[in-house]
C-alpha atoms as a PDB file:
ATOM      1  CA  UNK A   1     -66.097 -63.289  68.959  1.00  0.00           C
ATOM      2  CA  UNK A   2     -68.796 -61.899  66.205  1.00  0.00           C
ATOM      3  CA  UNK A   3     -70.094 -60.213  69.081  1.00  0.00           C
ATOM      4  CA  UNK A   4     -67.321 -57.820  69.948  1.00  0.00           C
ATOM      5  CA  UNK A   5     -66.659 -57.323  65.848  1.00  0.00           C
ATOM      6  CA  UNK A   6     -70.532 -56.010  65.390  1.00  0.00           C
ATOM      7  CA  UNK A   7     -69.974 -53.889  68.613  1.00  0.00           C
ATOM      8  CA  UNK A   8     -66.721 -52.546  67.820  1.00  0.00           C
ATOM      9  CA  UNK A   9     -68.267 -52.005  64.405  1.00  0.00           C
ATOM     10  CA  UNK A  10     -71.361 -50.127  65.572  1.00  0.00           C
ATOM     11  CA  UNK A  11     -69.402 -48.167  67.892  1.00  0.00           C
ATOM     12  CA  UNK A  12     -67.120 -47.216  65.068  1.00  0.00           C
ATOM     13  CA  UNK A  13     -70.446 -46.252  62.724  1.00  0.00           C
ATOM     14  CA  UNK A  14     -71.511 -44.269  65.137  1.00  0.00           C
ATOM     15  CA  UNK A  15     -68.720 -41.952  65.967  1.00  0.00           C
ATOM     16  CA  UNK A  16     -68.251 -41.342  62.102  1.00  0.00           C
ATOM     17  CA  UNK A  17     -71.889 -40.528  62.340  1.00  0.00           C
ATOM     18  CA  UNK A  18     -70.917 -38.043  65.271  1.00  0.00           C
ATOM     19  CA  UNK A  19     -68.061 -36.782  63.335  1.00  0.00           C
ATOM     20  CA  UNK A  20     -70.027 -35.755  60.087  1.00  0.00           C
ATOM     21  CA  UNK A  21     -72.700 -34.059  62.257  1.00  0.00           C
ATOM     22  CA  UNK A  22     -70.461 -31.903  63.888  1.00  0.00           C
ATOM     23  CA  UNK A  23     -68.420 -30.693  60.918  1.00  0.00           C
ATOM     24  CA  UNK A  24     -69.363 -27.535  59.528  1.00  0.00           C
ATOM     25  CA  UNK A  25     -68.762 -28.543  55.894  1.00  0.00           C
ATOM     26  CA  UNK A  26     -71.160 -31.750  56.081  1.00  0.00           C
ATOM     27  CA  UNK A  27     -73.214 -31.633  53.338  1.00  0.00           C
ATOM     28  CA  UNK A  28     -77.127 -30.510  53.365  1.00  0.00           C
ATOM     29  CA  UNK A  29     -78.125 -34.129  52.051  1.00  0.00           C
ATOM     30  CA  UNK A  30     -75.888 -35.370  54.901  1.00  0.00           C
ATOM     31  CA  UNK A  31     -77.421 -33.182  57.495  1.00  0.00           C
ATOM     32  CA  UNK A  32     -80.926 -34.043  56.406  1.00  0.00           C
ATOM     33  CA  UNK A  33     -79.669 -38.078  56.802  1.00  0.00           C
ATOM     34  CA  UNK A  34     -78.078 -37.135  60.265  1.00  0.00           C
ATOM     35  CA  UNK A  35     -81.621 -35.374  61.283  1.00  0.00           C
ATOM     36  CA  UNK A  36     -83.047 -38.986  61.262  1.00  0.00           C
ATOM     37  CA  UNK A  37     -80.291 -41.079  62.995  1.00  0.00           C
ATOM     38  CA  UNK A  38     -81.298 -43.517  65.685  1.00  0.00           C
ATOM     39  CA  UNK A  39     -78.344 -42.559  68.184  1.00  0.00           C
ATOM     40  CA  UNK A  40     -79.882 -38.795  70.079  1.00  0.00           C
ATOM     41  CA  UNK A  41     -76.104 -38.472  70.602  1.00  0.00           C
ATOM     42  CA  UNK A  42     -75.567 -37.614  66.631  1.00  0.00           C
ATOM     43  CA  UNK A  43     -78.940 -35.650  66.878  1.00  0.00           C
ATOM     44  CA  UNK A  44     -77.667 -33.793  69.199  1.00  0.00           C
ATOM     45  CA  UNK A  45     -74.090 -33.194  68.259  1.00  0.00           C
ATOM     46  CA  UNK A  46     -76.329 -32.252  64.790  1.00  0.00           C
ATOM     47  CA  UNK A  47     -78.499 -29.802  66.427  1.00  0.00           C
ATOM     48  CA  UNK A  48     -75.234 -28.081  67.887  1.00  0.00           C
ATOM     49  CA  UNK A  49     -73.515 -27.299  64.192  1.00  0.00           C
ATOM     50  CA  UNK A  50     -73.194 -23.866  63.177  1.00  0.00           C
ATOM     51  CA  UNK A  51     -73.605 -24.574  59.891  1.00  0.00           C
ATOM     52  CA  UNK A  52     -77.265 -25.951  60.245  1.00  0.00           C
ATOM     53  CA  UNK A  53     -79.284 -25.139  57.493  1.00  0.00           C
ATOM     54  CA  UNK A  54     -83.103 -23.815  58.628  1.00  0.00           C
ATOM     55  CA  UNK A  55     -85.300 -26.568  57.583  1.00  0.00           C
ATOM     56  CA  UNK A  56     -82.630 -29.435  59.326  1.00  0.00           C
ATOM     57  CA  UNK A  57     -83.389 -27.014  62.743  1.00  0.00           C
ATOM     58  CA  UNK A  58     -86.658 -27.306  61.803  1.00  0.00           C
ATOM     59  CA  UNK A  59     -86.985 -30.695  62.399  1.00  0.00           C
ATOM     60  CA  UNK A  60     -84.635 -30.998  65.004  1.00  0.00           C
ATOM     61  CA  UNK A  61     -86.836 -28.528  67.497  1.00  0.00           C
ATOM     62  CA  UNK A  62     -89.711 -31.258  67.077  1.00  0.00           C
ATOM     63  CA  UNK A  63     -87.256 -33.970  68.096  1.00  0.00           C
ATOM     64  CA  UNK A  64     -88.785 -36.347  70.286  1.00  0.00           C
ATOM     65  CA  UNK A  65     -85.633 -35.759  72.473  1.00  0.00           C
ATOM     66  CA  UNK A  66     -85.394 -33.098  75.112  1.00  0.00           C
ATOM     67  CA  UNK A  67     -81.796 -32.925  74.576  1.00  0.00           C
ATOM     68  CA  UNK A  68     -81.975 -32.858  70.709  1.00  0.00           C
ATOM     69  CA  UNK A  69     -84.143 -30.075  71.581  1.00  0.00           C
ATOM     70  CA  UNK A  70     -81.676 -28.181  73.946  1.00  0.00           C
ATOM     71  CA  UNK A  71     -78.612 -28.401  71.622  1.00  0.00           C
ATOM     72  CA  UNK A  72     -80.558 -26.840  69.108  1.00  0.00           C
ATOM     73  CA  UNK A  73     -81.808 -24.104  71.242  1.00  0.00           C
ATOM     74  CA  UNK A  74     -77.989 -23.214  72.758  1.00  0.00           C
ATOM     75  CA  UNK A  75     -77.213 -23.166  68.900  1.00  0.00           C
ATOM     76  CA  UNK A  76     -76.339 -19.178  68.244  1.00  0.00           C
ATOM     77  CA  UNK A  77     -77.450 -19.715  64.795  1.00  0.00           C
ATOM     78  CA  UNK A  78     -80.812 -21.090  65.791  1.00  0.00           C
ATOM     79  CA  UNK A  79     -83.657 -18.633  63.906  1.00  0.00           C
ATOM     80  CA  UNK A  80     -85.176 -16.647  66.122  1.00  0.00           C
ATOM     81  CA  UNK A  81     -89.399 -18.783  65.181  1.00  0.00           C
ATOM     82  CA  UNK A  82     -87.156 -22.079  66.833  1.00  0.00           C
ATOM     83  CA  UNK A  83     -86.024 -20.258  69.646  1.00  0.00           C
ATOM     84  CA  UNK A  84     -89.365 -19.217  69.781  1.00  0.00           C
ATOM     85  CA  UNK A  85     -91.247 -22.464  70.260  1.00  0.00           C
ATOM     86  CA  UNK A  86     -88.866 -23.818  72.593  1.00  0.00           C
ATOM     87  CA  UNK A  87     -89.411 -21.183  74.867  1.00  0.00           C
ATOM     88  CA  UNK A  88     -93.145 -22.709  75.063  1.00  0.00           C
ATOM     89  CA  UNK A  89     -91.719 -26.297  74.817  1.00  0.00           C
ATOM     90  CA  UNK A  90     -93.634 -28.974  77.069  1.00  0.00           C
ATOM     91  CA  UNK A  91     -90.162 -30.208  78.416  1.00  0.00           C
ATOM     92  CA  UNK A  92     -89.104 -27.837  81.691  1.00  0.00           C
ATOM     93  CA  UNK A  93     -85.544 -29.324  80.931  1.00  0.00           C
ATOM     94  CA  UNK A  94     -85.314 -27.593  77.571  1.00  0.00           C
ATOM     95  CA  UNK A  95     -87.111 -24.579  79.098  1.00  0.00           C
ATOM     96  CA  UNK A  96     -84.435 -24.016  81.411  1.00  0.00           C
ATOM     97  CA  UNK A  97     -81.546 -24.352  79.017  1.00  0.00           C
ATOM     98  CA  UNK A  98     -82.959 -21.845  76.946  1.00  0.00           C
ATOM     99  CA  UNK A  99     -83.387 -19.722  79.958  1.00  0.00           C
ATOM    100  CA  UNK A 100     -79.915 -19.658  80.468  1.00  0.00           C
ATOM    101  CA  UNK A 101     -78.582 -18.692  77.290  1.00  0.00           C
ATOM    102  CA  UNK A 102     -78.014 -15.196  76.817  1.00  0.00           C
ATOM    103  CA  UNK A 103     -77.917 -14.809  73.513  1.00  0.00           C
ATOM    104  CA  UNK A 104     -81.346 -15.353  73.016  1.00  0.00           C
ATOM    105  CA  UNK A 105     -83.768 -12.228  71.919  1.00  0.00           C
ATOM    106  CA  UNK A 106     -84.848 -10.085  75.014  1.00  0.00           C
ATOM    107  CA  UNK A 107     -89.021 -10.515  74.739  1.00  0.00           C
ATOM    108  CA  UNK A 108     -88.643 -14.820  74.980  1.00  0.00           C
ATOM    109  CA  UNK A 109     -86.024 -14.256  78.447  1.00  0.00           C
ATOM    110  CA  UNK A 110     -89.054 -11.807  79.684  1.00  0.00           C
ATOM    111  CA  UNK A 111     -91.559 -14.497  78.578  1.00  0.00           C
ATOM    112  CA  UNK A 112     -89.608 -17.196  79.885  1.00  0.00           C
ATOM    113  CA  UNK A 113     -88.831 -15.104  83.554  1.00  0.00           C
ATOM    114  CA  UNK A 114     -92.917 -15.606  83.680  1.00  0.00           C
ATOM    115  CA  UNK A 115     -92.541 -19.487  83.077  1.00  0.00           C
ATOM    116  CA  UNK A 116     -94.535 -21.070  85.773  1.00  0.00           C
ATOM    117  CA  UNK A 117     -91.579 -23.457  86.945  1.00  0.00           C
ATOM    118  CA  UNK A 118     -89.955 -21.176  89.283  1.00  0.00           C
ATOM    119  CA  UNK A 119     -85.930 -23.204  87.992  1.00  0.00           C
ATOM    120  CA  UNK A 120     -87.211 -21.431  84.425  1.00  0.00           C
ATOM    121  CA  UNK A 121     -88.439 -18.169  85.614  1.00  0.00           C
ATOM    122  CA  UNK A 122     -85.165 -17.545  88.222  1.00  0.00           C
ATOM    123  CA  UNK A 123     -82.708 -18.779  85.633  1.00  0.00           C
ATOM    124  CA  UNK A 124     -84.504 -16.526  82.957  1.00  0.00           C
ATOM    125  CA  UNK A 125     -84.311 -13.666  85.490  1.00  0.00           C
ATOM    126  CA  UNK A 126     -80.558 -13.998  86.374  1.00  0.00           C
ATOM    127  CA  UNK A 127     -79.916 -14.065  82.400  1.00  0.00           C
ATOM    128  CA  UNK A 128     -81.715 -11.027  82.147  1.00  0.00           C
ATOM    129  CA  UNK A 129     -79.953  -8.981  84.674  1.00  0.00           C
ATOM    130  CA  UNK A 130     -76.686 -10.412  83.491  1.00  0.00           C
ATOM    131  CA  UNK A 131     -76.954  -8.832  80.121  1.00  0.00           C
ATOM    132  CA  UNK A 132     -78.853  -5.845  81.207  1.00  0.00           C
ATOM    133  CA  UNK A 133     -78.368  -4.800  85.258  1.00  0.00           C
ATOM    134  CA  UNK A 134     -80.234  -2.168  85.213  1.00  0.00           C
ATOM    135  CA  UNK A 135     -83.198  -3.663  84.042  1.00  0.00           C
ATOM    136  CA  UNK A 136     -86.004  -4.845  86.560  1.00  0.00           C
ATOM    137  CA  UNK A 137     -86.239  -8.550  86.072  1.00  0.00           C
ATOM    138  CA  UNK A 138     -85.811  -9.019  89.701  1.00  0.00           C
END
């Protein structure tokens, strides 16, 4: 019976934690908590929160994570230095979301239609010509 209490219990902890890290008016102290929670879930619903402050997407675009890493990179509000270095990330996973999100600056879709993983490079390539069809990332 203790069993199903601590599992109800956890499960409960965690979708508060879930909760708080998507809500926009979570405090900074909060976020910086949330940045170090054990469940990638609440990393990642983190990462995705407009109202991430730089430093939290800081440390979120060095999560161990690949998803983590991807949530923060479909951010809008993600600086431009994150986007950045996930455009170079090691993980072809978070590559290719980034590829695919068109809101991104111009010069990292160019650098990313040269990605040597042809999923990265086609999916950069179709962004491109979706936002600009005249232009000759073919």
């Amino acid at each position: 019976m203790e069993n199903k209490e601590e599992s109800a219990r956890s499960s409960d902890e965690i979708h508060v934690r879930l909760v708080l890290a998507g809500n926009p008016h979570t405090s900074p102290s909060a976020f910086k908590k949330l940045a170090e929670d054990p469940s990638e879930k609440v990393r990642s619903r983190l990462a995705a929160n407009p109202r991430l402050p730089e430093d939290i997407f800081k440390i979120l675009a060095k999560d161990d994570d690949p998803d983590v890493r991807i949530s923060v990179g479909e951010n809008p509000r993600a600086p431009e230095d994150i986007l950045e270095m996930l455009a170079k990330d090691k993980s072809e996973d978070v590559r290719l979301a980034i590829a695919t999100v068109s809101s991104i600056p111009m010069h990292l879709l160019k650098l990313l239609a040269e990605d040597d993983n042809m999923f990265v490079a086609s999916n950069a390539k179709k962004t491109l010509e979706e936002i600009d069809p005249k232009s000759d990332a073919k």
